[in-house]
C-alpha atoms as a PDB file:
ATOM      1  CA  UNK A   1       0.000   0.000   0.000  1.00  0.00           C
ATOM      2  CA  UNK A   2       1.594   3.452  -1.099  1.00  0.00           C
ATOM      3  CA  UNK A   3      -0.456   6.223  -0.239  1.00  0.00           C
ATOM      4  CA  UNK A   4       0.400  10.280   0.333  1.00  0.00           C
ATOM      5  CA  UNK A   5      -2.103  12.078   2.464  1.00  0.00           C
ATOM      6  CA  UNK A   6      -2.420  15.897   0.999  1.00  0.00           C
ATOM      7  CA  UNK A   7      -3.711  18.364   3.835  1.00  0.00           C
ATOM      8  CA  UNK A   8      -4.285  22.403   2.912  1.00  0.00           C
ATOM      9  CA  UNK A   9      -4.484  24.757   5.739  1.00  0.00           C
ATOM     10  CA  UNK A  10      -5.573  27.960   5.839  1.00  0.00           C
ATOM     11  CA  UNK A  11      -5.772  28.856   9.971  1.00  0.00           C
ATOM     12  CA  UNK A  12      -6.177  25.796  11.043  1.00  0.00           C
ATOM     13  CA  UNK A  13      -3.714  26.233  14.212  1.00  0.00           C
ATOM     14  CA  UNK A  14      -6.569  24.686  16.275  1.00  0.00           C
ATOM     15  CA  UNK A  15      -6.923  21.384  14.600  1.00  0.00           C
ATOM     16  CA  UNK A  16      -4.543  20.728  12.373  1.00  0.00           C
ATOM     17  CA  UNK A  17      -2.072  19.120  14.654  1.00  0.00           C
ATOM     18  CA  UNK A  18      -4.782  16.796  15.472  1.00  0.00           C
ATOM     19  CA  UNK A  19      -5.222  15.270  12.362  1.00  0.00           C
ATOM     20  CA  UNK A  20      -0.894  14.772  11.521  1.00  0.00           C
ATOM     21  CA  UNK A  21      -1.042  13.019  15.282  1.00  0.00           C
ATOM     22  CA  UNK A  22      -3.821  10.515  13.963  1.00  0.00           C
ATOM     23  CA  UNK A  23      -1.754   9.699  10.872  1.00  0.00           C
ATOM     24  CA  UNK A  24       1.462   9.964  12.564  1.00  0.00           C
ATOM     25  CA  UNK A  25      -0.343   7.377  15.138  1.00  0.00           C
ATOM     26  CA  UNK A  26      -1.407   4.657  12.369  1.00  0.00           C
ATOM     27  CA  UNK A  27       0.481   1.613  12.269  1.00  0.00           C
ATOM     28  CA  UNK A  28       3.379   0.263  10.082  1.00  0.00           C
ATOM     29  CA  UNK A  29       0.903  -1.280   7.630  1.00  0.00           C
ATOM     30  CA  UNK A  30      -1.236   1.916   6.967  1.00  0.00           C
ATOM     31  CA  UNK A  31       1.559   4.521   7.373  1.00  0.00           C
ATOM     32  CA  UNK A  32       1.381   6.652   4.272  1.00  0.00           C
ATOM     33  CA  UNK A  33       4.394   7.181   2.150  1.00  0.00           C
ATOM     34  CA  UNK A  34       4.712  10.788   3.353  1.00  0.00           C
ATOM     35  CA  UNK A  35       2.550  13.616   4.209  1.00  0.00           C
ATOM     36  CA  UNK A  36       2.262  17.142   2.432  1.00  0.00           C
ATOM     37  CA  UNK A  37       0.939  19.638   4.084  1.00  0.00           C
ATOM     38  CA  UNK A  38       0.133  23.029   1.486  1.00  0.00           C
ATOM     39  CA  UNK A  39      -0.279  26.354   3.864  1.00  0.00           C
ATOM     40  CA  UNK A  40      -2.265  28.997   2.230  1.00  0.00           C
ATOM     41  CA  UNK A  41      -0.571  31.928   3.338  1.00  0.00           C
ATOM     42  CA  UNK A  42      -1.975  31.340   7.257  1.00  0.00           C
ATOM     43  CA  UNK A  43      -1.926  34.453   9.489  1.00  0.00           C
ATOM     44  CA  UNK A  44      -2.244  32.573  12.829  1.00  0.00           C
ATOM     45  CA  UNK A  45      -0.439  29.959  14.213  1.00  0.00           C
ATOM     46  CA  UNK A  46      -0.536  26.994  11.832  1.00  0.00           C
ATOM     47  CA  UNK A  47       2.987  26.975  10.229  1.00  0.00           C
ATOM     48  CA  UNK A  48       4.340  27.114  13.326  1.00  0.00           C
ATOM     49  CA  UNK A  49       2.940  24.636  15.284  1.00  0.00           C
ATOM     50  CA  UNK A  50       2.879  22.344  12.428  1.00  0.00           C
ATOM     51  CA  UNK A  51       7.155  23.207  12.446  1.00  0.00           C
ATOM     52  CA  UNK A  52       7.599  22.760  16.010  1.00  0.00           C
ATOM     53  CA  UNK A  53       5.287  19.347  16.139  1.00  0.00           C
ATOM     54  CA  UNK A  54       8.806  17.649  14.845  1.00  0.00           C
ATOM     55  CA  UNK A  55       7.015  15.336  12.251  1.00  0.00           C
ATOM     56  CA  UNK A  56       8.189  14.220   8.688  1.00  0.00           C
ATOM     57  CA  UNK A  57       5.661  16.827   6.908  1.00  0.00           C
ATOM     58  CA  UNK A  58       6.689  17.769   3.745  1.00  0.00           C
ATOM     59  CA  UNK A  59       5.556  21.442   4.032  1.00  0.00           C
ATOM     60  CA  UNK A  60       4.715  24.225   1.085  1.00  0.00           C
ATOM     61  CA  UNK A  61       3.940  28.004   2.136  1.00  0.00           C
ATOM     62  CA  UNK A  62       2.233  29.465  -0.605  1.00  0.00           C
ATOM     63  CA  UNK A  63       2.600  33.303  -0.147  1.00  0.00           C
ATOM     64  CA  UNK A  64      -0.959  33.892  -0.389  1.00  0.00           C
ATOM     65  CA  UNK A  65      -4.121  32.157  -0.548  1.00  0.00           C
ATOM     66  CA  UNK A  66      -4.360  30.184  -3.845  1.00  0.00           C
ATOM     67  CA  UNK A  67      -7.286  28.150  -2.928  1.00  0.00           C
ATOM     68  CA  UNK A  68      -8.447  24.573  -2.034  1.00  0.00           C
ATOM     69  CA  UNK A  69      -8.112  22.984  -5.338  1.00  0.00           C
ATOM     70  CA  UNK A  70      -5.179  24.873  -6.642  1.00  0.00           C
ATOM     71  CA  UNK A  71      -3.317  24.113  -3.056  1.00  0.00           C
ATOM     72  CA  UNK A  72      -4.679  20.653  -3.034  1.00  0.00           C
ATOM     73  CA  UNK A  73      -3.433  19.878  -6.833  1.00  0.00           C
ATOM     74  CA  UNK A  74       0.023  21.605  -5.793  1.00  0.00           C
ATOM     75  CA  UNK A  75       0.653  18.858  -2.635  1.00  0.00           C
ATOM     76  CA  UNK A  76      -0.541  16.025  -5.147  1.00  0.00           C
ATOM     77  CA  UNK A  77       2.752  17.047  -7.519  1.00  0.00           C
ATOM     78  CA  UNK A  78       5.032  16.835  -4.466  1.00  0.00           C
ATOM     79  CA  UNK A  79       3.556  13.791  -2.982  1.00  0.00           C
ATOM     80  CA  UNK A  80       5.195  10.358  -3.960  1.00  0.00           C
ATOM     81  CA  UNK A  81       2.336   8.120  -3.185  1.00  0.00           C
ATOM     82  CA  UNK A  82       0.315   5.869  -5.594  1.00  0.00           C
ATOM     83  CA  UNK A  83      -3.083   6.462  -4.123  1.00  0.00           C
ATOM     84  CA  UNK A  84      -3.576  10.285  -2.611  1.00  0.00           C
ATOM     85  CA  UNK A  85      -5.922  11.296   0.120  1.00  0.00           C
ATOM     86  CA  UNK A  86      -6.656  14.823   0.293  1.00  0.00           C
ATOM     87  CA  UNK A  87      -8.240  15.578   3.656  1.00  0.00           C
ATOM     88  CA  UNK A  88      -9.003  19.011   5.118  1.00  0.00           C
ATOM     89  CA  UNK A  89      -7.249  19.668   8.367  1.00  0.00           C
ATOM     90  CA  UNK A  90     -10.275  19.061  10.564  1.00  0.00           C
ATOM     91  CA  UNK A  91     -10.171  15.324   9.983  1.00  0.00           C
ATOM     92  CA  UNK A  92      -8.861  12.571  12.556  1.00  0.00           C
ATOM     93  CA  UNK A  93      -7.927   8.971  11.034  1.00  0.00           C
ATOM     94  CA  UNK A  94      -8.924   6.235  12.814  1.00  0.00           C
ATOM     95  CA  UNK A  95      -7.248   2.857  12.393  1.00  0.00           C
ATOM     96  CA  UNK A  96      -8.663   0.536   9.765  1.00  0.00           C
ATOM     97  CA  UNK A  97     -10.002   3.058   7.278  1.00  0.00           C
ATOM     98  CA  UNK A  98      -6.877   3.014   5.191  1.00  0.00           C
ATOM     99  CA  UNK A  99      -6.757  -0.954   4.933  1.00  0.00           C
ATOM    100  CA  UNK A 100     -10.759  -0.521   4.395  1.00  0.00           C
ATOM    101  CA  UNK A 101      -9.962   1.819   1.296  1.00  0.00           C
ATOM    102  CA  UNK A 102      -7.240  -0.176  -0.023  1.00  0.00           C
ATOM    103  CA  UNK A 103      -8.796  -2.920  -0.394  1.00  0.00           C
ATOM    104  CA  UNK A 104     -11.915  -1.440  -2.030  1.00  0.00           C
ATOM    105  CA  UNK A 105      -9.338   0.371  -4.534  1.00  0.00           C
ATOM    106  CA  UNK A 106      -7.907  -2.880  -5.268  1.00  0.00           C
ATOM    107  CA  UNK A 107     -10.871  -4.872  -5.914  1.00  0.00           C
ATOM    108  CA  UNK A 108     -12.934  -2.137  -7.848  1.00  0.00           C
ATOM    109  CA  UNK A 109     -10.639  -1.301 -11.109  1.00  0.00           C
ATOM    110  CA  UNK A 110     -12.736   1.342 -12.188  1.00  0.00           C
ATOM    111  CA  UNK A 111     -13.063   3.387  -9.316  1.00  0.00           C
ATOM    112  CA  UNK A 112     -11.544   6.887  -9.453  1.00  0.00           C
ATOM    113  CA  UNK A 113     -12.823   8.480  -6.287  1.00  0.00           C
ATOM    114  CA  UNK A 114     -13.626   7.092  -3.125  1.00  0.00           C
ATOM    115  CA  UNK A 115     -14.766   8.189   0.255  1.00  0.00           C
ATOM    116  CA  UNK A 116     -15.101   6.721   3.706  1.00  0.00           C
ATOM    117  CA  UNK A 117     -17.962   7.240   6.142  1.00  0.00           C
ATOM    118  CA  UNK A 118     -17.204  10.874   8.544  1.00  0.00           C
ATOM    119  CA  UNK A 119     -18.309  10.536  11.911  1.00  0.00           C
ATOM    120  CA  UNK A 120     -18.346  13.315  14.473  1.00  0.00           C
ATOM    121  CA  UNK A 121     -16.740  13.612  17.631  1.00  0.00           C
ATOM    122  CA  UNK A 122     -20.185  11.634  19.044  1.00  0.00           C
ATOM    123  CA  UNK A 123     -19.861   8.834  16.391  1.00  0.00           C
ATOM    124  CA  UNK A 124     -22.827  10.160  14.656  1.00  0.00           C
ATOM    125  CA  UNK A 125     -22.507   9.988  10.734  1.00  0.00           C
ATOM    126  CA  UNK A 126     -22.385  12.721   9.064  1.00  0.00           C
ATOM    127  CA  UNK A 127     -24.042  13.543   5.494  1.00  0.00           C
ATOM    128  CA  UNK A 128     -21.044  13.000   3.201  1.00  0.00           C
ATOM    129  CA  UNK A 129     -22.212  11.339   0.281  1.00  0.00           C
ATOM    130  CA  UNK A 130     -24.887  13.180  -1.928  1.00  0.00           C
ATOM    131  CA  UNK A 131     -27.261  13.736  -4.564  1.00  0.00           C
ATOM    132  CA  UNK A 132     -26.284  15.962  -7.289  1.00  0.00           C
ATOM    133  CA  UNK A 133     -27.350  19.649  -6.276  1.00  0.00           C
ATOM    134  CA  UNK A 134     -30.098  20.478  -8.822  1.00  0.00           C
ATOM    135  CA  UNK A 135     -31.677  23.948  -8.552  1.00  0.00           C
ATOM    136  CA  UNK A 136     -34.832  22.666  -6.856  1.00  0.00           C
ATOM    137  CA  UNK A 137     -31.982  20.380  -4.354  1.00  0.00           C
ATOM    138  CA  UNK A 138     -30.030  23.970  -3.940  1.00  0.00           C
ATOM    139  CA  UNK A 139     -33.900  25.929  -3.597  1.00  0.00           C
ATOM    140  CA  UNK A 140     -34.613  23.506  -0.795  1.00  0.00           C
ATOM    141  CA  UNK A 141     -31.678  24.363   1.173  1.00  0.00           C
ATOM    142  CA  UNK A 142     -31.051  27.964   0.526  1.00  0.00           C
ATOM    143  CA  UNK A 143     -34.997  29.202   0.129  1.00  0.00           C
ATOM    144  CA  UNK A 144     -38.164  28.953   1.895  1.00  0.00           C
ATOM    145  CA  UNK A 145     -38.854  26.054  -0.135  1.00  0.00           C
ATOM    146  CA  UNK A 146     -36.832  24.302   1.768  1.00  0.00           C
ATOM    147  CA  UNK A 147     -40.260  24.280   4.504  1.00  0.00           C
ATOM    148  CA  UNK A 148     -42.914  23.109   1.950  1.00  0.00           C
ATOM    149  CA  UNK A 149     -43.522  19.008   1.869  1.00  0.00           C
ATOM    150  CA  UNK A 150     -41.613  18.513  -1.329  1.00  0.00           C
ATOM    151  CA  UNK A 151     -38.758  20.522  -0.117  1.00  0.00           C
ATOM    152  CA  UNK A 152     -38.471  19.101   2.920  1.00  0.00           C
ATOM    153  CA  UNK A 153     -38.130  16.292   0.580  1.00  0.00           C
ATOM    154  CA  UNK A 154     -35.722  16.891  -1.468  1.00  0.00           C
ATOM    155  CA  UNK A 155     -33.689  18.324   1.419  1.00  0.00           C
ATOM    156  CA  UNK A 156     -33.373  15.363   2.810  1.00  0.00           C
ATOM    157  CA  UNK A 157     -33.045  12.958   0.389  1.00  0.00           C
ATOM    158  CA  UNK A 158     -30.188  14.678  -0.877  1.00  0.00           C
ATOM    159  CA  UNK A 159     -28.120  14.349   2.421  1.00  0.00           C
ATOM    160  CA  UNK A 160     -29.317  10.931   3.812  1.00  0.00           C
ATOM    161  CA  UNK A 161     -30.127   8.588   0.474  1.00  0.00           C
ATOM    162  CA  UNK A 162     -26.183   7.583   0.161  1.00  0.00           C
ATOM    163  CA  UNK A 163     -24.990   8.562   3.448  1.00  0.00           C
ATOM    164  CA  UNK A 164     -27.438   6.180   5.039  1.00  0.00           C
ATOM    165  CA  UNK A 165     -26.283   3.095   3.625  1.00  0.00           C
ATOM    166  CA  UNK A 166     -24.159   0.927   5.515  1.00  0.00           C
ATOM    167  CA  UNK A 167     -22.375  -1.140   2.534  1.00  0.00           C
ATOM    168  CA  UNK A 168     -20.722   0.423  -0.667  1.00  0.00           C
ATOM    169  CA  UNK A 169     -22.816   2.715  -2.766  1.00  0.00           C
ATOM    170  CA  UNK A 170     -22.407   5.300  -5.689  1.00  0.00           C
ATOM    171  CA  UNK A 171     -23.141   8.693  -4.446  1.00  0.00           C
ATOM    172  CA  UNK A 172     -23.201  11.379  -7.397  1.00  0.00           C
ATOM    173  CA  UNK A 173     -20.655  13.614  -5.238  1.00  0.00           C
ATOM    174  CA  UNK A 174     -18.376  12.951  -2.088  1.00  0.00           C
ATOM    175  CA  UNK A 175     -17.983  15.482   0.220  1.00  0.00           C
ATOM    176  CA  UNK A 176     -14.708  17.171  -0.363  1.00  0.00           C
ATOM    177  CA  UNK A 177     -13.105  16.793   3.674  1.00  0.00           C
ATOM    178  CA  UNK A 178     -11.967  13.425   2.345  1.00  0.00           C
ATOM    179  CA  UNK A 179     -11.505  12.177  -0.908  1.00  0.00           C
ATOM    180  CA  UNK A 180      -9.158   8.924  -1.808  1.00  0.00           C
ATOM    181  CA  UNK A 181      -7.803   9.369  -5.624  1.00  0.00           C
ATOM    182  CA  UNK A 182      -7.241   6.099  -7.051  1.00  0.00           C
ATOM    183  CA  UNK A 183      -4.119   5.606  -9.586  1.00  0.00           C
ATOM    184  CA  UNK A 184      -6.240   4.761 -12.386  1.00  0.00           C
ATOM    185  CA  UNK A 185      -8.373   7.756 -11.488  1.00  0.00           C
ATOM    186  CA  UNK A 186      -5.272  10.594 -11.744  1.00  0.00           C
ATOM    187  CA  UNK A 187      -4.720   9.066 -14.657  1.00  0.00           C
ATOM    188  CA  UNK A 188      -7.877   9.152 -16.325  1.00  0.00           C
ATOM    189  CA  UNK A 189      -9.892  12.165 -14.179  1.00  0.00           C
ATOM    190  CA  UNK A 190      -7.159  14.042 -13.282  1.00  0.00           C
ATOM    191  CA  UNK A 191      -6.563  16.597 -10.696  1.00  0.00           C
ATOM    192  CA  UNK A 192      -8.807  18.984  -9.184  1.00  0.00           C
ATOM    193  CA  UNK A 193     -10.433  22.191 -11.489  1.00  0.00           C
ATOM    194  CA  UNK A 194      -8.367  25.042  -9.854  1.00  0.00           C
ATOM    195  CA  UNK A 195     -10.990  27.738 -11.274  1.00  0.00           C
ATOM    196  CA  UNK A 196     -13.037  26.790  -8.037  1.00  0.00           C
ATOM    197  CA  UNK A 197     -11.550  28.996  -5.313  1.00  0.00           C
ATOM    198  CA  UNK A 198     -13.212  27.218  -2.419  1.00  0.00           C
ATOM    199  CA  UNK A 199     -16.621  24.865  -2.794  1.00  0.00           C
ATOM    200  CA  UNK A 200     -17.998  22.516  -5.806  1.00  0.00           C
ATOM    201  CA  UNK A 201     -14.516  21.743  -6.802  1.00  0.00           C
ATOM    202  CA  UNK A 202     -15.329  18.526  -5.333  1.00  0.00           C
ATOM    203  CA  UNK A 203     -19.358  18.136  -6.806  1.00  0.00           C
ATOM    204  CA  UNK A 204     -16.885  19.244 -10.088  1.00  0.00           C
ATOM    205  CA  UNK A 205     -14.431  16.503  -9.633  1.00  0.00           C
ATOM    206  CA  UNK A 206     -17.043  13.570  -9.093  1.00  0.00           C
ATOM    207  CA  UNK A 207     -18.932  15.204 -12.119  1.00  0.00           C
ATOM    208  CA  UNK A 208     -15.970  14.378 -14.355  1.00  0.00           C
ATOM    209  CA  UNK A 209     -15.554  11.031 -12.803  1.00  0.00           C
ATOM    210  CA  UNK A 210     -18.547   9.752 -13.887  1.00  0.00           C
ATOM    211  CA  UNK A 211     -18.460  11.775 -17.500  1.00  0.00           C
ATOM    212  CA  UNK A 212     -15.394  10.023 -18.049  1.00  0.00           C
ATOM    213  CA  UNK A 213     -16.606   6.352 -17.616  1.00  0.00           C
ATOM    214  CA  UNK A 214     -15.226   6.038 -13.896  1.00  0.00           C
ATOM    215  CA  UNK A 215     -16.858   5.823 -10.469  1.00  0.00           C
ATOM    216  CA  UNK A 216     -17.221   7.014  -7.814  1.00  0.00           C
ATOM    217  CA  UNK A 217     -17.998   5.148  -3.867  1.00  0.00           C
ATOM    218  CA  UNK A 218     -18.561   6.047  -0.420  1.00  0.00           C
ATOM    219  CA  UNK A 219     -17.604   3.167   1.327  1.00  0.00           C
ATOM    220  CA  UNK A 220     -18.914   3.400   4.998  1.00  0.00           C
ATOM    221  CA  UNK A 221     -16.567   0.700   6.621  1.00  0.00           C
ATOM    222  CA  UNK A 222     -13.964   2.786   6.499  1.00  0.00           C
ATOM    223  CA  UNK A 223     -14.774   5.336   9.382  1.00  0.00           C
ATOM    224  CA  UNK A 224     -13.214   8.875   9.922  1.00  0.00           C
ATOM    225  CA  UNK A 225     -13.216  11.614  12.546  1.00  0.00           C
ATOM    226  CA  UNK A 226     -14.527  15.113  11.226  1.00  0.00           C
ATOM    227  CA  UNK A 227     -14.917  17.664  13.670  1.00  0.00           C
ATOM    228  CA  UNK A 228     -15.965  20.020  11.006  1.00  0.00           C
ATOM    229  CA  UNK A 229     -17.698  24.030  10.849  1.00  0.00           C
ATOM    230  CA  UNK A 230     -19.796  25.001   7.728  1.00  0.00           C
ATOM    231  CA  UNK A 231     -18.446  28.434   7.285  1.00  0.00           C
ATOM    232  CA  UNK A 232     -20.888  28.902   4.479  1.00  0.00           C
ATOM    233  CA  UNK A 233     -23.677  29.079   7.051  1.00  0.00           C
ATOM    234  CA  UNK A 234     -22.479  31.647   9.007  1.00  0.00           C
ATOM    235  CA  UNK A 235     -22.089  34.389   6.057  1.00  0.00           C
ATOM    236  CA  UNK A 236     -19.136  36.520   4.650  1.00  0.00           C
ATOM    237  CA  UNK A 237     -16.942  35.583   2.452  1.00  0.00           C
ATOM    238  CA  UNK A 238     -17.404  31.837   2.577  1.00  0.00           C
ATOM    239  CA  UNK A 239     -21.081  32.724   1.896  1.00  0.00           C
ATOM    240  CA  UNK A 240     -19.795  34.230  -1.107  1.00  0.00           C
ATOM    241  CA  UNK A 241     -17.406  31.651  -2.599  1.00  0.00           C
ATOM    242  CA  UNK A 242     -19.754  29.120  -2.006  1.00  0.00           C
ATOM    243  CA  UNK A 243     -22.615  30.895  -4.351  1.00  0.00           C
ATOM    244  CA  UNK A 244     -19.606  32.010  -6.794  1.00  0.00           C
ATOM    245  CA  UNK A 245     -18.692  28.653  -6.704  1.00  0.00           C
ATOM    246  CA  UNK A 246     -22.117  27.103  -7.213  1.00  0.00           C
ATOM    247  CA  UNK A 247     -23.273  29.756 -10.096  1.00  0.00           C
ATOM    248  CA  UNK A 248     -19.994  28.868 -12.054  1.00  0.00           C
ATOM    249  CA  UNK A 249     -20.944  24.966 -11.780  1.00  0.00           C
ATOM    250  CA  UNK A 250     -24.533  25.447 -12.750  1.00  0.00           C
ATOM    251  CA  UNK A 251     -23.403  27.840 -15.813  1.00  0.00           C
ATOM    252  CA  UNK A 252     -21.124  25.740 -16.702  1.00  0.00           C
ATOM    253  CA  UNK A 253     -22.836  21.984 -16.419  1.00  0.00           C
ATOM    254  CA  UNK A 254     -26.201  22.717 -18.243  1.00  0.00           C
ATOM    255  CA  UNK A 255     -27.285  19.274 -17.859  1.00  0.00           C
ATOM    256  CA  UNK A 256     -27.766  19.506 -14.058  1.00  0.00           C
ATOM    257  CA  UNK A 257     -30.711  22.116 -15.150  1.00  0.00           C
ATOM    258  CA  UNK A 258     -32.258  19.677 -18.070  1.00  0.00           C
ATOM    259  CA  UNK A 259     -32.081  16.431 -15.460  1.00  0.00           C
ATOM    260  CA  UNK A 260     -29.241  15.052 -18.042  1.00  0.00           C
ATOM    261  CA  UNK A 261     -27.138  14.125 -14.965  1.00  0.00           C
ATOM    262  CA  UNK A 262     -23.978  11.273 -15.104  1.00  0.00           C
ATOM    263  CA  UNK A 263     -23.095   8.488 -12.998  1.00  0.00           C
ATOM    264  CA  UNK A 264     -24.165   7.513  -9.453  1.00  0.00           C
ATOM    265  CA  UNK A 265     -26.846   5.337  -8.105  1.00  0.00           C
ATOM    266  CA  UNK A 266     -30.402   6.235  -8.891  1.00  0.00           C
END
């Protein structure tokens, strides 16, 4: 097993030495290759507790904030593993995933994308795997739609039908904490589309996936740790990259407006 996990901080003093103590903390058999950590441009205590924490982290300080993808896609050209992980800095690994992942890599040829099941700091599962985010899916969440029967609907449908399962399944889109790039996916997929600044560069990557022939799986026997905080919720300029973000994908993939959507289980 050669894997690289690829971490991008941006102020993450307060977690991120969490997550390189949980891979740190794995055992000889699901050890990655090496760890690259991409910094973009923090302005509180990251780089340096990340520097004092004495662990084999390949670092990169980006002078100012690139991004998530464009970060993420620059640790994937340093990193020397196979398989890559890209995880956001809130995540904790817990022993087993990386065997569980593995193995589903090796026995499914055609998968380019694959994520494991998030839990919270209370075990509780978190909504990782989703439907594609169709206006009347994006309505329900962002509108007072979202209150009406139907919306209520299609709110939750869109957060529990994949996430719920307990064995393998074909989401349309993972969750971008943690995403596991197979080999034969870099290949064929590629890296992710660094004209997303932050959000839908991962609904974007699974998109391609499946446009290109390849899957994509949320495999839910390979459990995580993500103590995570939806900045988009709270306003300001998350708020705003995440509708940038999601006006560029919708102008951009005309099909998600038709119902001409790829991939994933029905």
């Amino acid at each position: 097993m050669k894997w690289s996990a690829v971490i991008t901080t941006y102020n993450s003093g307060q977690v991120v030495c969490r997550a390189l103590d949980s891979i740190f903390a794995l055992s000889p058999a699901e050890m990655p290759v090496d760890v690259v950590v991409v910094d973009n441009s923090s302005s509180d205590n990251t780089v340096d507790l990340i520097k004092s924490h004495n662990m084999p982290v390949k670092l990169i300080l980006n002078r100012r904030n690139i991004g998530l993808a464009k970060a993420n896609n620059l640790g994937a050209l340093t990193a020397s593993g196979d398989s890559l992980f890209f995880l956001n800095p809130d995540i904790e690994l817990i022993p087993g995933a990386i065997t569980e992942l593995s193995a589903f890599q090796s026995s499914n040829p055609e998968a380019a994308i694959i994520g494991p099941c998030m839990v919270d700091e209370n075990g509780i599962v978190q909504s990782t795997a989703r439907t594609w985010p169709s206006p009347s899916v994006i309505a329900s969440r962002r509108t007072p739609f979202g209150k009406t029967q139907w919306g209520r609907y299609l709110s939750s449908d869109h957060t529990t039908r994949f996430s719920s399962s307990d064995e393998p399944t074909e989401p349309h889109w993972l969750v971008g904490a943690a995403m596991w790039l197979t080999p034969r996916g870099r290949d064929r997929v590629g890296l992710m589309c660094e004209k997303y600044f932050l959000y839908f560069e991962d609904v974007e990557w699974c998109w391609r996936a499946w446009k290109m022939g390849m899957e994509v799986w949320y495999v839910p026997r390979a459990k995580i740790r993500h103590v995570c905080h939806r900045e988009s919720a709270s306003g300001g300029r998350a708020l705003r990259c995440h509708l940038r973000s999601m006006i560029r994908f919708l102008t951009t993939h005309p099909g998600l407006m038709v119902g001409a959507l790829p991939g994933g289980s029905k």
